[in-house]
PDB file of N, CA and C in Angstrom:
ATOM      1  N   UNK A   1       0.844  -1.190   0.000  1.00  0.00           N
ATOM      2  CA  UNK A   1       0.000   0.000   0.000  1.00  0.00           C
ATOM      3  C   UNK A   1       0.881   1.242   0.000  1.00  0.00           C
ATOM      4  N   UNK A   2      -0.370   2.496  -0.482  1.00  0.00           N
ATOM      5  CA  UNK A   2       1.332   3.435  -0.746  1.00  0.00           C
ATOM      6  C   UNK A   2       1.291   3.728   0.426  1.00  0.00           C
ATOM      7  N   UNK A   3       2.074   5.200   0.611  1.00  0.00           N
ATOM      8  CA  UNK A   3       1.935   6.113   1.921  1.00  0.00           C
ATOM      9  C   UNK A   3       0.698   7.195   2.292  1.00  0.00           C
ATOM     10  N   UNK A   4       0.501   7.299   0.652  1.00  0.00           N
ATOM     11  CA  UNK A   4      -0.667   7.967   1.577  1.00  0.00           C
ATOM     12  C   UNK A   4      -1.687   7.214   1.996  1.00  0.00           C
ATOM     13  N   UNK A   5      -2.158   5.955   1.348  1.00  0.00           N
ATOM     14  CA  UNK A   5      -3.229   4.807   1.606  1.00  0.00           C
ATOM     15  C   UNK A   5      -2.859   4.986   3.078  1.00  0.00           C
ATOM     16  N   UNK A   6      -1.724   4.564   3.865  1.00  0.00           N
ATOM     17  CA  UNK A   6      -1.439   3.907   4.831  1.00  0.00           C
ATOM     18  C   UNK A   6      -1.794   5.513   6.027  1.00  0.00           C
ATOM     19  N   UNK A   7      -1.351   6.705   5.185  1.00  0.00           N
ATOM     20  CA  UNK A   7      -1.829   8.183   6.210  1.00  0.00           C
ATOM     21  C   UNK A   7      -3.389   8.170   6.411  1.00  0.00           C
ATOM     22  N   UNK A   8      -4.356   7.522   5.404  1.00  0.00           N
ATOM     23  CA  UNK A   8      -5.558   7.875   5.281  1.00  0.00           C
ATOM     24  C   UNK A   8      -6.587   6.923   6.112  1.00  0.00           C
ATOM     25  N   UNK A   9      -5.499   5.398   6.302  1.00  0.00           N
ATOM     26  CA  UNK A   9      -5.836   4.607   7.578  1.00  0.00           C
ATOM     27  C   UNK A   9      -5.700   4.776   8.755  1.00  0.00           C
ATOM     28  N   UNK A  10      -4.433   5.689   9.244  1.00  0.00           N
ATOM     29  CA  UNK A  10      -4.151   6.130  10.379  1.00  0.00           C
ATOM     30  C   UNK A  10      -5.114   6.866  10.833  1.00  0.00           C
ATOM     31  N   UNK A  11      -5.331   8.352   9.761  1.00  0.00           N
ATOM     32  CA  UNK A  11      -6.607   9.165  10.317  1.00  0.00           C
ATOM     33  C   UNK A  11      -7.593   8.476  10.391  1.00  0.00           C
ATOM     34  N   UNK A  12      -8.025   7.717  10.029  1.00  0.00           N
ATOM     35  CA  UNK A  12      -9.831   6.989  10.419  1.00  0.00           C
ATOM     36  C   UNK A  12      -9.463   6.389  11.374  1.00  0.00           C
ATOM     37  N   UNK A  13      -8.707   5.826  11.939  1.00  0.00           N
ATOM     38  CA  UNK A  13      -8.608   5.577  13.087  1.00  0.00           C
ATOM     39  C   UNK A  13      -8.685   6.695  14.451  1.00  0.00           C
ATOM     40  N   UNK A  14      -7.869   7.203  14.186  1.00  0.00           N
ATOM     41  CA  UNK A  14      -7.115   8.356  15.279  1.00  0.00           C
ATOM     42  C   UNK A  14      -8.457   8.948  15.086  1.00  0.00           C
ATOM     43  N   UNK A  15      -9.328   9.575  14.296  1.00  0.00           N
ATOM     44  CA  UNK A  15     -10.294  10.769  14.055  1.00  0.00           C
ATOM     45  C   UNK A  15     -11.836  10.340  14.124  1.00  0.00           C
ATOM     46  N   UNK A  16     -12.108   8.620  13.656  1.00  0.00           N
ATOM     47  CA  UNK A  16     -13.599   8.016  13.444  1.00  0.00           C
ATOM     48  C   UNK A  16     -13.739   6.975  14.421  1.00  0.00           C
ATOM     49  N   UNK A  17     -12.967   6.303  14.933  1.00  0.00           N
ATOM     50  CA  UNK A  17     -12.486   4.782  15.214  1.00  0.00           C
ATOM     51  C   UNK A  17     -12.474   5.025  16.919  1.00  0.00           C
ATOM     52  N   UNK A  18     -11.120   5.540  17.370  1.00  0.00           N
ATOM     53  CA  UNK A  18     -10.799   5.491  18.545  1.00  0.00           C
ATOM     54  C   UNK A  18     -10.776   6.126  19.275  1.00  0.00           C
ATOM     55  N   UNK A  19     -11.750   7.580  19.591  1.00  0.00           N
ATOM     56  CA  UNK A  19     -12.841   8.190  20.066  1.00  0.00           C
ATOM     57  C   UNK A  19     -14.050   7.461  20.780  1.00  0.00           C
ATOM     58  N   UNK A  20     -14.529   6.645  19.946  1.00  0.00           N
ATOM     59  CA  UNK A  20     -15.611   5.482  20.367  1.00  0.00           C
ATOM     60  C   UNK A  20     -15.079   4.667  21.465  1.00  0.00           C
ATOM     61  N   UNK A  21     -14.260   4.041  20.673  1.00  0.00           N
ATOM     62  CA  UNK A  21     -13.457   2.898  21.969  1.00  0.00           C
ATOM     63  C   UNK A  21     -12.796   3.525  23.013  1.00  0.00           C
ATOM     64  N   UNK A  22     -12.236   4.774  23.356  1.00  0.00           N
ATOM     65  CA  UNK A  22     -12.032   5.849  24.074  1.00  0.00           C
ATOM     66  C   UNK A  22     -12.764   6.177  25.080  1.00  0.00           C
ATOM     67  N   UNK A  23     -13.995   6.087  24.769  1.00  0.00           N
ATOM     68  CA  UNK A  23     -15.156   6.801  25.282  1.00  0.00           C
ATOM     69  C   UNK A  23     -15.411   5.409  26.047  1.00  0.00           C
ATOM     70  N   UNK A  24     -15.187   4.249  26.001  1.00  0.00           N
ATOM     71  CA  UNK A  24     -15.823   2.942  26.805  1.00  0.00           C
ATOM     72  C   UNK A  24     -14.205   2.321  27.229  1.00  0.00           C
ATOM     73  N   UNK A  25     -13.444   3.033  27.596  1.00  0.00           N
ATOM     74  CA  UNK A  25     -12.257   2.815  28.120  1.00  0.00           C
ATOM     75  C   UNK A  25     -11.038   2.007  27.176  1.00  0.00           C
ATOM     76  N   UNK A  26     -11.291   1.894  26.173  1.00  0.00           N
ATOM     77  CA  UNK A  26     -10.335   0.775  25.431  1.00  0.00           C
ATOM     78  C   UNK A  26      -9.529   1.909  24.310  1.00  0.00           C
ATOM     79  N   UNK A  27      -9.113   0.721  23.704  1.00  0.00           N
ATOM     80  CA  UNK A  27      -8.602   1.739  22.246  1.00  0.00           C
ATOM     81  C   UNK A  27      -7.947   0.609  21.610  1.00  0.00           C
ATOM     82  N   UNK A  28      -6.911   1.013  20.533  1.00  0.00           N
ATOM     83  CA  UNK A  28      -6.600   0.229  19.467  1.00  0.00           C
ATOM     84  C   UNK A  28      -5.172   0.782  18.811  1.00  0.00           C
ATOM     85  N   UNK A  29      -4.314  -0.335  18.567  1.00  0.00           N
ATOM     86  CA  UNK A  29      -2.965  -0.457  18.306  1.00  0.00           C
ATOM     87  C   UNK A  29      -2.798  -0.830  16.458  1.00  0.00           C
ATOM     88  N   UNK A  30      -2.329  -0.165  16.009  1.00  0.00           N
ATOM     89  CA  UNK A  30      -1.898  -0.164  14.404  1.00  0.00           C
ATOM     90  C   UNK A  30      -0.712  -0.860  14.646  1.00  0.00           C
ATOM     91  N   UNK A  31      -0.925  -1.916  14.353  1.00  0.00           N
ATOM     92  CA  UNK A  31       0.314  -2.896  14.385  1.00  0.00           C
ATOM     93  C   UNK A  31       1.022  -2.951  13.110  1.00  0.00           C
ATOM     94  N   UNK A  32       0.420  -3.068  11.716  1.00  0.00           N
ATOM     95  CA  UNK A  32       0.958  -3.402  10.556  1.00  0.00           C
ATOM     96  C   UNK A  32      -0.441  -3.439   9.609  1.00  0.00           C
ATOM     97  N   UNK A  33       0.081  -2.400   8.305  1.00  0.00           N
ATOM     98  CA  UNK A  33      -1.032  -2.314   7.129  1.00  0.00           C
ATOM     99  C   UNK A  33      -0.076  -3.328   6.017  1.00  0.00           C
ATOM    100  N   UNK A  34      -0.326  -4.425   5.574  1.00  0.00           N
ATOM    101  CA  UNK A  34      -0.020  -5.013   4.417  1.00  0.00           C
ATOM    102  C   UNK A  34      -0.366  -4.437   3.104  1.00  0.00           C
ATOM    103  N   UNK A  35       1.023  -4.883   2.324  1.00  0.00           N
ATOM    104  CA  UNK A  35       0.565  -4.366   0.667  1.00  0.00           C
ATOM    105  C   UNK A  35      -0.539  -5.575   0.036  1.00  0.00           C
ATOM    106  N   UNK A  36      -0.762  -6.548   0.820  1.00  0.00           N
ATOM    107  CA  UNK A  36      -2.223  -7.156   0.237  1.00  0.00           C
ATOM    108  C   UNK A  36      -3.698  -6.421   0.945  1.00  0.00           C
ATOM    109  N   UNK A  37      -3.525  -5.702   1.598  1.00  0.00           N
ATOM    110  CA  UNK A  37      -4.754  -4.876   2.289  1.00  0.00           C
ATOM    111  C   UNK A  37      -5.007  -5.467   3.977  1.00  0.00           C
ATOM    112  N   UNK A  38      -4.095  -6.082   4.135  1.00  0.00           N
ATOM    113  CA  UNK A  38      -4.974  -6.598   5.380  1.00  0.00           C
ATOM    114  C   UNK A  38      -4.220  -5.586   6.881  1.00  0.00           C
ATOM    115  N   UNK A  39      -5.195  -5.300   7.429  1.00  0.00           N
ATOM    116  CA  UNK A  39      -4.560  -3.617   8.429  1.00  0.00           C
ATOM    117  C   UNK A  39      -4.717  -4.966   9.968  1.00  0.00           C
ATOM    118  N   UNK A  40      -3.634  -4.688  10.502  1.00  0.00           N
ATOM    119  CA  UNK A  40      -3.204  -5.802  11.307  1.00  0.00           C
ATOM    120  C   UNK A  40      -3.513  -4.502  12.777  1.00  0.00           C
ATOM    121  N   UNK A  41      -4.321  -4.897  13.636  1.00  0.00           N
ATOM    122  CA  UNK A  41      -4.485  -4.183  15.035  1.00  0.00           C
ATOM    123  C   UNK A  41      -4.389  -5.291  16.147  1.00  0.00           C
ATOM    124  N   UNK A  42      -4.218  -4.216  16.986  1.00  0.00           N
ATOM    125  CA  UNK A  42      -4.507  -5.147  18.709  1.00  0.00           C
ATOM    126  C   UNK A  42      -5.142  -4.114  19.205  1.00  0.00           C
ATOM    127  N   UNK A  43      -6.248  -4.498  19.686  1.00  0.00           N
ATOM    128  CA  UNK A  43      -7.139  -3.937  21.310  1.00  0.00           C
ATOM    129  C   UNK A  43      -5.888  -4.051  22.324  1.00  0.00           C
ATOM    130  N   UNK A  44      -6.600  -2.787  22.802  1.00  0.00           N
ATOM    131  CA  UNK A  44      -6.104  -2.279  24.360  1.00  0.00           C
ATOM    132  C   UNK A  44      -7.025  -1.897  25.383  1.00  0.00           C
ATOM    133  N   UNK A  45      -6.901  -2.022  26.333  1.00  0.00           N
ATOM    134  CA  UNK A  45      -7.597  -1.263  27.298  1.00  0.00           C
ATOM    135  C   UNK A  45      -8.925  -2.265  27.640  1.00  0.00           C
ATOM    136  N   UNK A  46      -9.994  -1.864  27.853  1.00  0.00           N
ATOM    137  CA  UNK A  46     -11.111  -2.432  28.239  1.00  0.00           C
ATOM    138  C   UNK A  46     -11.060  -3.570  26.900  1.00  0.00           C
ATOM    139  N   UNK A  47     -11.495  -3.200  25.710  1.00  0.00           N
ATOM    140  CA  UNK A  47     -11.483  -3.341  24.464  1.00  0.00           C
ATOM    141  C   UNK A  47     -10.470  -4.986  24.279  1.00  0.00           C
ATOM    142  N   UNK A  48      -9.122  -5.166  24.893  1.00  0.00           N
ATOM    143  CA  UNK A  48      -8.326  -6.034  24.974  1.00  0.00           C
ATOM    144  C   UNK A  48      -9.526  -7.222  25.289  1.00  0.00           C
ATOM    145  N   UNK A  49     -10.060  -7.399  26.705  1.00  0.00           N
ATOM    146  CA  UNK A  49     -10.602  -8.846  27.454  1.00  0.00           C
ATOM    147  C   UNK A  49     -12.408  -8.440  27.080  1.00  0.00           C
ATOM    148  N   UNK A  50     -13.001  -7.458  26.474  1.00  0.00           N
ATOM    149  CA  UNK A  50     -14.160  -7.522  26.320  1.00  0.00           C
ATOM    150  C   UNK A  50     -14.269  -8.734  25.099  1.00  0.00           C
ATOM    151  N   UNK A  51     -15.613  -9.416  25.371  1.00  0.00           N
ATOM    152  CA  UNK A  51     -16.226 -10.433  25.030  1.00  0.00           C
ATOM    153  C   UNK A  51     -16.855 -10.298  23.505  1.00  0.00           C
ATOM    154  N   UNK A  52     -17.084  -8.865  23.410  1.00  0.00           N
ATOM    155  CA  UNK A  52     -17.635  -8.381  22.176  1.00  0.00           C
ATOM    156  C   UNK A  52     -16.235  -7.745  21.222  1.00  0.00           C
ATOM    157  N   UNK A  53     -15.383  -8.291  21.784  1.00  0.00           N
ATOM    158  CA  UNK A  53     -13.751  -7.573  20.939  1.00  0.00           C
ATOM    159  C   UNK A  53     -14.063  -8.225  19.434  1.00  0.00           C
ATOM    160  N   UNK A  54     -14.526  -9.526  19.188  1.00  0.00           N
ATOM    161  CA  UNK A  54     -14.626  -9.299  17.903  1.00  0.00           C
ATOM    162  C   UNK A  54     -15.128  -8.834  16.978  1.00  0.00           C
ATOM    163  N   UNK A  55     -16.680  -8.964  17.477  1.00  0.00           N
ATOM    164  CA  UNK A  55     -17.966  -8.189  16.744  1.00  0.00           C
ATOM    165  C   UNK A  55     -17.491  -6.753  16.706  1.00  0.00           C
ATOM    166  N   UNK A  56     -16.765  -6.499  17.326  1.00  0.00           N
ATOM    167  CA  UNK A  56     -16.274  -4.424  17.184  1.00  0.00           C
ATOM    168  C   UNK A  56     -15.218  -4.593  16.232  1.00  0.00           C
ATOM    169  N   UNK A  57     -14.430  -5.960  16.093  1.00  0.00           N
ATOM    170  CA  UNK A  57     -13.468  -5.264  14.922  1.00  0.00           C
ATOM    171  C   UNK A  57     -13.875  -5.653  14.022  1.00  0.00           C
ATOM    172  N   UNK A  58     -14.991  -6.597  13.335  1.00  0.00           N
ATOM    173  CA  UNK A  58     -15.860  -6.885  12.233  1.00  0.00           C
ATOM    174  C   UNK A  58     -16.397  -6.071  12.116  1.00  0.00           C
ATOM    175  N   UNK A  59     -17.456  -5.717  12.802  1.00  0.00           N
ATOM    176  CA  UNK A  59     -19.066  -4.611  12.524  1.00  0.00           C
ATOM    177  C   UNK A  59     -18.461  -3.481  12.439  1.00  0.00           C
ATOM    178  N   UNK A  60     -17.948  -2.803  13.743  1.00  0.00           N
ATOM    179  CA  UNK A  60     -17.431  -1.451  13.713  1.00  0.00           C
ATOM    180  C   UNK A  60     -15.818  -1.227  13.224  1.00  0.00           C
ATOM    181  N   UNK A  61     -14.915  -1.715  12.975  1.00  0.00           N
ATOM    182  CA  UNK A  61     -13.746  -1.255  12.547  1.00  0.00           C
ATOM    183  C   UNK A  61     -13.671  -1.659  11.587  1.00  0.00           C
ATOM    184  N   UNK A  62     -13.356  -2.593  10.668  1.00  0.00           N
ATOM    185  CA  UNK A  62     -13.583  -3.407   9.701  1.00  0.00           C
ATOM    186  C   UNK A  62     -14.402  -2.660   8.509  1.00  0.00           C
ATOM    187  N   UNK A  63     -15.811  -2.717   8.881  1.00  0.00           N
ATOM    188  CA  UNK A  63     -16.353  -1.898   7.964  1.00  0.00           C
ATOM    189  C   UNK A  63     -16.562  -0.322   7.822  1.00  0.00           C
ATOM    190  N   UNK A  64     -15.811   0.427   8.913  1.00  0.00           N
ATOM    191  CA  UNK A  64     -15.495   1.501   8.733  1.00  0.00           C
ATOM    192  C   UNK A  64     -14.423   2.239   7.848  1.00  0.00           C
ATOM    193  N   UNK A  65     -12.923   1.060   7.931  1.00  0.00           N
ATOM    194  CA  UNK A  65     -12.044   1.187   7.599  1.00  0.00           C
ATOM    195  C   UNK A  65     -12.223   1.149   5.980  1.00  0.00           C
ATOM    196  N   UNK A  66     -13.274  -0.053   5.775  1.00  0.00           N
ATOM    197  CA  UNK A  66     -13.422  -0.424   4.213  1.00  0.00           C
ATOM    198  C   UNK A  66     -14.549   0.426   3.432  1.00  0.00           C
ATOM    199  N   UNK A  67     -15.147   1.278   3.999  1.00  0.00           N
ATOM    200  CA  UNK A  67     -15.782   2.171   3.476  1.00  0.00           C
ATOM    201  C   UNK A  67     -15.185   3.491   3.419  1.00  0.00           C
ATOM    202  N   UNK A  68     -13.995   3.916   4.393  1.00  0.00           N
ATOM    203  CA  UNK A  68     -12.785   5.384   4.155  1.00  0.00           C
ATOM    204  C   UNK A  68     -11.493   5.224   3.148  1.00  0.00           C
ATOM    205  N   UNK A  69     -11.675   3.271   2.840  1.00  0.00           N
ATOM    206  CA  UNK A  69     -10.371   3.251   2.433  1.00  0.00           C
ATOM    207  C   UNK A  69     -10.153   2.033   1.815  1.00  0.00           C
ATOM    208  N   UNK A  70     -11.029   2.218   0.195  1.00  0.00           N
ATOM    209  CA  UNK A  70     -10.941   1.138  -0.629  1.00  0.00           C
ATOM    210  C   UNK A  70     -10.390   0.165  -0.583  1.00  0.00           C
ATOM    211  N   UNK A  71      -9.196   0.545  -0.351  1.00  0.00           N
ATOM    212  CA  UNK A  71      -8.030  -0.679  -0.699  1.00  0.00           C
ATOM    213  C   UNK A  71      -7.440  -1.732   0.721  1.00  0.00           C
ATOM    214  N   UNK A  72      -8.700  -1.349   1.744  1.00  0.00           N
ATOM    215  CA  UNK A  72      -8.179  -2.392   2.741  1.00  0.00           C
ATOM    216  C   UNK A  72      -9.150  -3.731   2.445  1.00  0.00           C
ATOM    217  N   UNK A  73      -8.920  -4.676   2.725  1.00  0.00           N
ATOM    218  CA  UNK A  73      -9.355  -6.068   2.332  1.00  0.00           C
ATOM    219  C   UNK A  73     -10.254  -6.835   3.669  1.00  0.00           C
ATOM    220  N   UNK A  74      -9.310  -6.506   4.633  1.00  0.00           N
ATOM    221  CA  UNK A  74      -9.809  -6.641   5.969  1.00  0.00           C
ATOM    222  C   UNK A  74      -9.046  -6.787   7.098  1.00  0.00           C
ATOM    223  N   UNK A  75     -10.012  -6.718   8.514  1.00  0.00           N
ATOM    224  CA  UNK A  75      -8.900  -6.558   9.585  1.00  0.00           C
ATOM    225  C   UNK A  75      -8.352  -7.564  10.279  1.00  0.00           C
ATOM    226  N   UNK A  76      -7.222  -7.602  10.465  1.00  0.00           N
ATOM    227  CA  UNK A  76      -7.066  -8.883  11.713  1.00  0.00           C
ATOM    228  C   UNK A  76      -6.168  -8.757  12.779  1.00  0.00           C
ATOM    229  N   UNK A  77      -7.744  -9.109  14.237  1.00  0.00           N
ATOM    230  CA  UNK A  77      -6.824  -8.988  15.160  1.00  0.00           C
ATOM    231  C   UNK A  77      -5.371  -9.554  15.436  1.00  0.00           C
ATOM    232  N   UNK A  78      -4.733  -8.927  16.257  1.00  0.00           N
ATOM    233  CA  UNK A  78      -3.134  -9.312  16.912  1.00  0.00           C
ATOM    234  C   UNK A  78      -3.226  -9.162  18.497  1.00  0.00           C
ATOM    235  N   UNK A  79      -3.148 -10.647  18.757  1.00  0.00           N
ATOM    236  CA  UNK A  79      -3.024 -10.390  20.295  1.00  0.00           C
ATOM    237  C   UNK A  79      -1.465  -9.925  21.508  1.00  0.00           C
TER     238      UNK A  79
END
């Protein structure tokens, strides 16, 4: 992915993303964006041991990311 692909993932995170999870004590780690699309995170915080950690990075991150930013494929957690 280029650089700016990879600037335009950072901001949806930092600006759409982790505000939310912020707001319910957790947040989220940019571990690694692949040149096949796949944006590699880890939960932190509350967000880490909640039960619903996956359904938030499917439903809510996942398809946030892939609607700001064509070219991601999908997310996968990193513990």
């Amino acid at each position: 992915m280029t650089e700016e692909t990879k600037a335009k993932i950072r901001e949806t995170l930092d600006k759409e993303i982790r505000p939310n999870l912020q707001a319910d004590g957790g947040d989220l780690e940019l571990v690694a964006v692949g040149d096949d699309g796949v944006v590699q995170l880890r939960l932190t915080g509350a967000c880490a041991g909640c039960p619903f950690s996956a359904m938030t990075l499917a439903v809510g991150v996942e398809q946030r990311l892939k609607a700001a930013v064509p070219e991601v494929v999908r997310v996968q957690p990193v513990p």
